[in-house]
C-alpha atoms as a PDB file:
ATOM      1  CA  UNK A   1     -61.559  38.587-101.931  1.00  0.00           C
ATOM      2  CA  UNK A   2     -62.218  36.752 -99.050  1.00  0.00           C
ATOM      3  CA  UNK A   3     -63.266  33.739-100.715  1.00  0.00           C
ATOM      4  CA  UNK A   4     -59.929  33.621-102.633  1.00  0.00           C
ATOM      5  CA  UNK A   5     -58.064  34.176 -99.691  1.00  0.00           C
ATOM      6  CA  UNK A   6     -60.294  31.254 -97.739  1.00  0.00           C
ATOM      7  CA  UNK A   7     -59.473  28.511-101.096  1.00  0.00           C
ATOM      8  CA  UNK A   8     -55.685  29.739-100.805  1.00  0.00           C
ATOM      9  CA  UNK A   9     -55.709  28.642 -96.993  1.00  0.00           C
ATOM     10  CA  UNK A  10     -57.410  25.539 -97.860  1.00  0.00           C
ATOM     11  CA  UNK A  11     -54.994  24.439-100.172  1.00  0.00           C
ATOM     12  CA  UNK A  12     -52.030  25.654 -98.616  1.00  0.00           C
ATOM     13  CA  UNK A  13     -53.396  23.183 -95.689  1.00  0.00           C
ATOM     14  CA  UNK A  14     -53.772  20.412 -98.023  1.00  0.00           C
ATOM     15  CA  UNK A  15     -50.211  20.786 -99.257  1.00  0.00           C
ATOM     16  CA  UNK A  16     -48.926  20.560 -96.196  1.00  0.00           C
ATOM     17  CA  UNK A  17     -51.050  17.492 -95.274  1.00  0.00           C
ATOM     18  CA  UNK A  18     -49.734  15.374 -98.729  1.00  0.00           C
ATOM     19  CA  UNK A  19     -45.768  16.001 -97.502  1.00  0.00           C
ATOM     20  CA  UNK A  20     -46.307  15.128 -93.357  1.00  0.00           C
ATOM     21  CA  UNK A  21     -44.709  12.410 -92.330  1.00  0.00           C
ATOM     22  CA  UNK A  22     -46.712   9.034 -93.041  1.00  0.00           C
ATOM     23  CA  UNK A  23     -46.851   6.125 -90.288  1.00  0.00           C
ATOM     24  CA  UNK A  24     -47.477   2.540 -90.387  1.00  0.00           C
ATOM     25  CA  UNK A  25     -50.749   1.354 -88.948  1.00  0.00           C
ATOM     26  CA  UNK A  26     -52.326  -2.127 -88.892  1.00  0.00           C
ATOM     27  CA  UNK A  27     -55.267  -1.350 -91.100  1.00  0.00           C
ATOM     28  CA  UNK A  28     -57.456  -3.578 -88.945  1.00  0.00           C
ATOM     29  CA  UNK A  29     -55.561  -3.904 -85.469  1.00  0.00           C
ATOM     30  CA  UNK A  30     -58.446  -6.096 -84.053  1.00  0.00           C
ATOM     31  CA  UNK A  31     -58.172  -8.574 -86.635  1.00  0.00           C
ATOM     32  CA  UNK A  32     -54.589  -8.449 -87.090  1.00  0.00           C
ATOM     33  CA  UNK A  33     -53.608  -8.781 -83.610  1.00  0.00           C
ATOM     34  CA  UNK A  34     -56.167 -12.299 -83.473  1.00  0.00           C
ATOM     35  CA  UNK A  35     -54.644 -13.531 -86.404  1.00  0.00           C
ATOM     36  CA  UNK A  36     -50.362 -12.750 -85.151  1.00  0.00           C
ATOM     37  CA  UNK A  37     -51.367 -13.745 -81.782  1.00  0.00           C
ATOM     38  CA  UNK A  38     -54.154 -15.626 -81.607  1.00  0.00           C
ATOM     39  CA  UNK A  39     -53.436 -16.947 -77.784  1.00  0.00           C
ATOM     40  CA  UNK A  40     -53.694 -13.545 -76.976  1.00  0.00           C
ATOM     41  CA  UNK A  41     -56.682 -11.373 -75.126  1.00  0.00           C
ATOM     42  CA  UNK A  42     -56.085  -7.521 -75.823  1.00  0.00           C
ATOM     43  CA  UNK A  43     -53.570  -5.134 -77.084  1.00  0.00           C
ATOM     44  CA  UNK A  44     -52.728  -1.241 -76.219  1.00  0.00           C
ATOM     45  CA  UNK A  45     -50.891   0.869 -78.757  1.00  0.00           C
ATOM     46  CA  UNK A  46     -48.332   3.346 -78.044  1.00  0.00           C
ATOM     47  CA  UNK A  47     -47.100   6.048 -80.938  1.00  0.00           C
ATOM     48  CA  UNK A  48     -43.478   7.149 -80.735  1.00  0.00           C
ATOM     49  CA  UNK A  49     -41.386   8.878 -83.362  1.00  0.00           C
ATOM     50  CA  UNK A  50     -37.803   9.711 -83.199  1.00  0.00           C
ATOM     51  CA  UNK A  51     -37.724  13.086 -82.883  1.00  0.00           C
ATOM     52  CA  UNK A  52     -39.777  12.431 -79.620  1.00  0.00           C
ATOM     53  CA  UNK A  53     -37.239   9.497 -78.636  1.00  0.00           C
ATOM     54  CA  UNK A  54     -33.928  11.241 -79.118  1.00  0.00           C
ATOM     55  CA  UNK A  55     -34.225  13.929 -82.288  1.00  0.00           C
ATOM     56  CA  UNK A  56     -31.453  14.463 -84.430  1.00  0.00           C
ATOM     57  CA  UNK A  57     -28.801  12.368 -81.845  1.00  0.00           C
ATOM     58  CA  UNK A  58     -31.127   9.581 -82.447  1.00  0.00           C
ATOM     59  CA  UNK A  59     -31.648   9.569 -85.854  1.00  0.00           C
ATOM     60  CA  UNK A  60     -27.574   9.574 -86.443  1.00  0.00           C
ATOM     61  CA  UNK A  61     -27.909   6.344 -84.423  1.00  0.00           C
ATOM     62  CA  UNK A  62     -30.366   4.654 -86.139  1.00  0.00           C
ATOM     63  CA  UNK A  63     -28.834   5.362 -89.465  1.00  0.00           C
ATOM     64  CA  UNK A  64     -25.517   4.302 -88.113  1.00  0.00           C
ATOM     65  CA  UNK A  65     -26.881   0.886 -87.141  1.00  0.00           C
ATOM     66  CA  UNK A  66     -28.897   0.249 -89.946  1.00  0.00           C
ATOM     67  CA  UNK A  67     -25.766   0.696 -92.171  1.00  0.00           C
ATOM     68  CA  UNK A  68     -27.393   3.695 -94.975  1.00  0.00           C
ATOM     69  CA  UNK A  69     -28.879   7.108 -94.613  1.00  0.00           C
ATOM     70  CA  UNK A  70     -32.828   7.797 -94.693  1.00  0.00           C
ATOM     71  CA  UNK A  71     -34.220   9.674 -97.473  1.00  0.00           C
ATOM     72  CA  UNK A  72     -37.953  10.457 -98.398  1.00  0.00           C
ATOM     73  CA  UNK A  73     -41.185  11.074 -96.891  1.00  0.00           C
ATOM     74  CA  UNK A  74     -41.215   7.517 -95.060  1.00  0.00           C
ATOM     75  CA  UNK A  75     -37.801   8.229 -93.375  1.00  0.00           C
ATOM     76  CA  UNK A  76     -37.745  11.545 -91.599  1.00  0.00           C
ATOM     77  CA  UNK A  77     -37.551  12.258 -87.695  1.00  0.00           C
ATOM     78  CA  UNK A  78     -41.127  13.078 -87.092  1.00  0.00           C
ATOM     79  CA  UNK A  79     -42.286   9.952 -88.629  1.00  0.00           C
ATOM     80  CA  UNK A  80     -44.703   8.573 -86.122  1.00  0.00           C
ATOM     81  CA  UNK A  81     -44.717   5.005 -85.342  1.00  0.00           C
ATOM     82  CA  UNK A  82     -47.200   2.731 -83.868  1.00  0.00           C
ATOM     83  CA  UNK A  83     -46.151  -0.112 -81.765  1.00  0.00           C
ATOM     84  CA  UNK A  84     -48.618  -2.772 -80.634  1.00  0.00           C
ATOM     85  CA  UNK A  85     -47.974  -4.557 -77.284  1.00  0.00           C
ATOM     86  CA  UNK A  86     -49.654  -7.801 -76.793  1.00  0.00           C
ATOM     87  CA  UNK A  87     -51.011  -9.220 -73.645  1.00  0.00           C
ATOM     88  CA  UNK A  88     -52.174 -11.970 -72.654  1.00  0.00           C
ATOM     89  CA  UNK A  89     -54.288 -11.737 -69.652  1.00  0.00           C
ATOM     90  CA  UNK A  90     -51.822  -9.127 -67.878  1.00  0.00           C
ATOM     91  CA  UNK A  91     -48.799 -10.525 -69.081  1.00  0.00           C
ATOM     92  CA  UNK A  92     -47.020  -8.635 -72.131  1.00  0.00           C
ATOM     93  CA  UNK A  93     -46.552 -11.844 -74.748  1.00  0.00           C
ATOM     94  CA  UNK A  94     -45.113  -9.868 -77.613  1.00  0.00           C
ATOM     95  CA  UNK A  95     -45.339  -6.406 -79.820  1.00  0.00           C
ATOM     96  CA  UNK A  96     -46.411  -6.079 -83.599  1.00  0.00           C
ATOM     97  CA  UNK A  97     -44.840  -2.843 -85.296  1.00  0.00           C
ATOM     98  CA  UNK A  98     -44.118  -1.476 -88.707  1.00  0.00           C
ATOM     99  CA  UNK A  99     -42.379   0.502 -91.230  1.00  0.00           C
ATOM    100  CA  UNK A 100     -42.819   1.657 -94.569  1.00  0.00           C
ATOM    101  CA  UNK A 101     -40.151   1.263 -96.743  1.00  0.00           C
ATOM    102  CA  UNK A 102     -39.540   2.015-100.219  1.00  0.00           C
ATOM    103  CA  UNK A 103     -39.875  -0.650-102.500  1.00  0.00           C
ATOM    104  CA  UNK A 104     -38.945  -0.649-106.836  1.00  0.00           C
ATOM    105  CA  UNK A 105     -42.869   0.399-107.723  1.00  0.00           C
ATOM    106  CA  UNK A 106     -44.079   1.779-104.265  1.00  0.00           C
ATOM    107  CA  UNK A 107     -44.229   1.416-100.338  1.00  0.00           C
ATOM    108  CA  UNK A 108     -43.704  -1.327 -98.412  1.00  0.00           C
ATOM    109  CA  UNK A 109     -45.493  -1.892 -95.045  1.00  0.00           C
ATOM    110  CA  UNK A 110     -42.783  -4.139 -92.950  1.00  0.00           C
ATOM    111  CA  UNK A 111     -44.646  -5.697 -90.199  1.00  0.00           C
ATOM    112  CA  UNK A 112     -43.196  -7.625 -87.634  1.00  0.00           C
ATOM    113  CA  UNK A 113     -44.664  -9.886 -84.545  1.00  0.00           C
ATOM    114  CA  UNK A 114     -42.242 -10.156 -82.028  1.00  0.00           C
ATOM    115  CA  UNK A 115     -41.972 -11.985 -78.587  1.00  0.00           C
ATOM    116  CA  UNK A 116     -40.572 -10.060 -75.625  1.00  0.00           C
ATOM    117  CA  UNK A 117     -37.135 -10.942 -76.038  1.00  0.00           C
ATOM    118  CA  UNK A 118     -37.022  -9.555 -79.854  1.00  0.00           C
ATOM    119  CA  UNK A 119     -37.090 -12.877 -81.671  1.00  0.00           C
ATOM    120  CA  UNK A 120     -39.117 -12.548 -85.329  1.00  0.00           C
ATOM    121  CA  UNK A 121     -42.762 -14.739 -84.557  1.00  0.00           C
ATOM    122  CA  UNK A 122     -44.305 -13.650 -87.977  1.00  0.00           C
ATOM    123  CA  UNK A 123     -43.341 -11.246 -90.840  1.00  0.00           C
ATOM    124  CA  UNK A 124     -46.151  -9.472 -92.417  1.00  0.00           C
ATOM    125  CA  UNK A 125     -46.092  -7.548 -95.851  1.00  0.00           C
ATOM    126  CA  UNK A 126     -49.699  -5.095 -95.403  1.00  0.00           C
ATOM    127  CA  UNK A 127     -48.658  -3.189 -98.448  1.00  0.00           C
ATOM    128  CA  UNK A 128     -46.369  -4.498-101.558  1.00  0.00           C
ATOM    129  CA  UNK A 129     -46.907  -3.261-105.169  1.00  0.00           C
ATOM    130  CA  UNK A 130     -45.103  -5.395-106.974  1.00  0.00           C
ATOM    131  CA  UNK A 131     -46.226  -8.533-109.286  1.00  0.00           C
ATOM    132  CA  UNK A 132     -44.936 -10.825-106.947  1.00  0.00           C
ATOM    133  CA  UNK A 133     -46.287  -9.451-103.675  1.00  0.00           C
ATOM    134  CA  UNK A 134     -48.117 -12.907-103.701  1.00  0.00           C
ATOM    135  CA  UNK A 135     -44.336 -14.483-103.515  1.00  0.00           C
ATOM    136  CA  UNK A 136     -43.630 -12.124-101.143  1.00  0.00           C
ATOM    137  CA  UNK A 137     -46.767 -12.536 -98.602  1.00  0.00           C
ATOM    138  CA  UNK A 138     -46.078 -16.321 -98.728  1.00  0.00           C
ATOM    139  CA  UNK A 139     -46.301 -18.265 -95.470  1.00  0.00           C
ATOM    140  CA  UNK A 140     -43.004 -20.387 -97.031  1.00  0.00           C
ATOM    141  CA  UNK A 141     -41.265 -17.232 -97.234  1.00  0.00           C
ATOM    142  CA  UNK A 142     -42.152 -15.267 -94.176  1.00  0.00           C
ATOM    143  CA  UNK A 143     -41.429 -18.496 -91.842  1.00  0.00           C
ATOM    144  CA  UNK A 144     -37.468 -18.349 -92.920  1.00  0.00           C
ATOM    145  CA  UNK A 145     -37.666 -15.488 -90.700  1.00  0.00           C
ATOM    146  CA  UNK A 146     -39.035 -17.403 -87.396  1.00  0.00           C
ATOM    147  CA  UNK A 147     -36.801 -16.856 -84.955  1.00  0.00           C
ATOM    148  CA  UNK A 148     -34.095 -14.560 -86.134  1.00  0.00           C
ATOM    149  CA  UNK A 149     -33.423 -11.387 -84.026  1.00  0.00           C
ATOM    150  CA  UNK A 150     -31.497  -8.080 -84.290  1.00  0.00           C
ATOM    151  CA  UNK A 151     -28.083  -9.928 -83.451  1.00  0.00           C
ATOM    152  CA  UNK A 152     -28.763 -12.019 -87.213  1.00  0.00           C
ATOM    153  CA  UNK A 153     -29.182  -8.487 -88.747  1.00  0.00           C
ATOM    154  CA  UNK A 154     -26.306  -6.683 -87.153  1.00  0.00           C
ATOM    155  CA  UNK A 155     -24.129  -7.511 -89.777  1.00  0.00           C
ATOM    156  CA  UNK A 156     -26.440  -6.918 -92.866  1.00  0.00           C
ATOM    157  CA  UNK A 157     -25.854  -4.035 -95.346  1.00  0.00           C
ATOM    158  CA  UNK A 158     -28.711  -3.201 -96.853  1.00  0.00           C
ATOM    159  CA  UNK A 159     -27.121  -0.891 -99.560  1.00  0.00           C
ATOM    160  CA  UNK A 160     -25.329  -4.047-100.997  1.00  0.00           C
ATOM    161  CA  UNK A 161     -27.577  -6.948 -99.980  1.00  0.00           C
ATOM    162  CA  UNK A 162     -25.295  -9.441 -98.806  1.00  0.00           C
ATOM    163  CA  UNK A 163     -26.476 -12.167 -96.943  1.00  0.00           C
ATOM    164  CA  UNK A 164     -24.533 -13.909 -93.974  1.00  0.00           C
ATOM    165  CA  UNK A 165     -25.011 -16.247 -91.045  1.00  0.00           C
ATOM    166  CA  UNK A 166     -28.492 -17.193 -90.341  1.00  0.00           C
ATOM    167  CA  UNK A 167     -29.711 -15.078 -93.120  1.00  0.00           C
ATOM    168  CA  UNK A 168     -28.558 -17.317 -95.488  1.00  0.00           C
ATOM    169  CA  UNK A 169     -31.579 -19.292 -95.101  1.00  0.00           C
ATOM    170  CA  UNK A 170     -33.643 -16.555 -96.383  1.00  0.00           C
ATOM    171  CA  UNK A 171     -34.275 -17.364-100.116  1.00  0.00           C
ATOM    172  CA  UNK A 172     -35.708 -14.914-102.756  1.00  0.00           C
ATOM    173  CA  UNK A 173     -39.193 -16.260-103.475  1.00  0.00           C
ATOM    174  CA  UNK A 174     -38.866 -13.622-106.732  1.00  0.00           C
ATOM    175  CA  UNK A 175     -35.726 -12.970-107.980  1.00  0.00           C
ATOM    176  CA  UNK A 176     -36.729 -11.247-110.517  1.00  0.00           C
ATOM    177  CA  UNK A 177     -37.745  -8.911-108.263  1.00  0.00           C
ATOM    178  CA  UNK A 178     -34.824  -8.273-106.439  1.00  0.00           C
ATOM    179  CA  UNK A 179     -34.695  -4.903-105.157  1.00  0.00           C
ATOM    180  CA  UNK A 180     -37.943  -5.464-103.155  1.00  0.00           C
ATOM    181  CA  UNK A 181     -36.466  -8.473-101.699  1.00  0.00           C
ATOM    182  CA  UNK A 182     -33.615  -6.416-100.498  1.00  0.00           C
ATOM    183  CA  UNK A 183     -35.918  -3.603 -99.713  1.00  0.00           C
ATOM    184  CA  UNK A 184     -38.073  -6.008 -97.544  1.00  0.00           C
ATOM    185  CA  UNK A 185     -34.841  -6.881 -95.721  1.00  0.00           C
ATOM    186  CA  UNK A 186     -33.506  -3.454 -95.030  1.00  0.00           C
ATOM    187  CA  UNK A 187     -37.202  -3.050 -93.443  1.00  0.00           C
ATOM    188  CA  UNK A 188     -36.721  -5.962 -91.281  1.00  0.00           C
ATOM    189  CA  UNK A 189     -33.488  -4.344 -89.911  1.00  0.00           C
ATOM    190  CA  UNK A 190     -35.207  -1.098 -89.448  1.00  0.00           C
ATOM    191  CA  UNK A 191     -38.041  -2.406 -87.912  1.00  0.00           C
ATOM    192  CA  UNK A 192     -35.853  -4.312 -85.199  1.00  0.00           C
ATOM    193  CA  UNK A 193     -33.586  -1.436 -84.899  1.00  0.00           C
ATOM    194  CA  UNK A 194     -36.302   0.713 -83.859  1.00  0.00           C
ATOM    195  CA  UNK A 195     -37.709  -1.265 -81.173  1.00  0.00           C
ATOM    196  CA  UNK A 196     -34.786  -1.498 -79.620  1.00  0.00           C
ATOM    197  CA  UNK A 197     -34.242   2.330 -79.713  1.00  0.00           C
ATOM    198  CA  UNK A 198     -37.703   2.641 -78.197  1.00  0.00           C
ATOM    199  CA  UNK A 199     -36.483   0.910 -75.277  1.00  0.00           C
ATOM    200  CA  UNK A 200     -39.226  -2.362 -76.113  1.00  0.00           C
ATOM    201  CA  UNK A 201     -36.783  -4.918 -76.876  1.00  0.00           C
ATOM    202  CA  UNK A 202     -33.569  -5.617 -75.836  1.00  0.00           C
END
C-alpha cells in the first residue's frame, strides 16, 4: 500500500512538472554571449516573469501591445524569463533575451541581442522545427533586422501579418513556410515588448 501510494505521488509530481511553465534559456550562455557580443567581458542573468512584474494587470498590457491574446504552455503569467545583460568591463553594452513561440510544427526560441537603447544587434533562432530552419537561421535573413526597434513593431499585427514601414525590408527567406515566418515576427514583437515591460529598455 505504501508503495502504491509512493508511485501515485511520483507521478502526480511528474504531471505537474510536463504542464509548468517553460522558459527560454541560452543553451550555452558562455558561448553564446562570445559569439552576440564578442567585444564583450562577462554577463549576469536576471529571471523575471510577469506575474512577478505586474500579474494579471500586466499581462492585459502585454497582450494589448502585442496586438493578440496568449494561449498555451509558452504564454502564461508565470512563464519565467531569462534576460542576459552584457558588460563590457563595467559598462552595460547590451542584453540577449528570449521567447518561445509557437511555430506550424513546434517551438520557436526568439532570441534577440540588443544594445541599451533597444535597437535589434542580432536575431537568433536556438530552436526551429521546420524544413527551412536553415532559411530561417540565415545570416542574410537575420541582418534585415539590424537596427529596427520596438517603435518599427508598434504597428505590426501579428494575427494578420502585415508588413509596414521599415519592416518592409524583411523578406521571407521561405515562403512556403509562411506561418513560421509570421510566427518568428510576432516573437520579435514579444520579445521587445517584454523588455520594455521589465523596465530594461526604453
Amino acid at each position: 500500500m505504501k508503495q502504491a501510494l509512493l508511485i501515485l505521488l511520483l507521478l502526480l509530481a511528474l504531471a505537474g512538472n510536463a504542464f509548468a511553465a517553460v522558459g527560454c534559456d541560452l543553451n550555452d550562455p558562455d558561448r553564446d554571449v562570445k559569439r552576440l557580443f564578442p567585444n564583450s567581458t562577462g554577463y549576469k542573468a536576471y529571471y523575471v516573469s510577469i506575474q512577478q512584474k505586474g500579474g494579471k494587470a500586466l499581462l492585459a498590457k502585454v497582450e494589448q501591445r502585442l496586438g493578440d491574446k496568449f494561449t498555451g504552455l509558452y504564454e502564461t503569467a508565470d512563464v519565467p524569463y531569462t534576460v542576459y545583460e552584457i558588460f563590457k568591463a563595467k559598462q552595460t553594452v547590451g542584453y540577449i533575451h528570449g521567447v518561445n513561440q509557437k511555430g506550424q510544427y513546434g517551438g520557436i526560441q526568439v532570441f534577440l541581442a540588443l544594445d541599451t537603447k533597444g535597437n535589434i544587434l542580432n536575431l537568433y533562432f536556438q530552436k526551429m522545427t521546420n524544413q527551412a530552419a536553415k532559411s530561417f537561421r540565415s545570416a542574410s535573413f537575420s541582418k534585415q533586422f539590424i537596427g529596427l526597434s520596438m517603435n518599427d513593431f508598434q504597428a505590426y499585427d501579428p494575427v494578420t501579418g502585415k508588413l509596414n514601414g521599415k519592416l518592409l525590408q524583411i523578406k521571407n527567406p521561405a515562403p512556403k513556410a509562411d506561418n513560421d515566418f509570421k510566427a518568428a515576427l510576432r516573437g520579435v514583437k514579444k520579445n521587445l515588448i517584454f523588455m520594455q515591460e521589465f523596465g530594461y529598455i526604453k
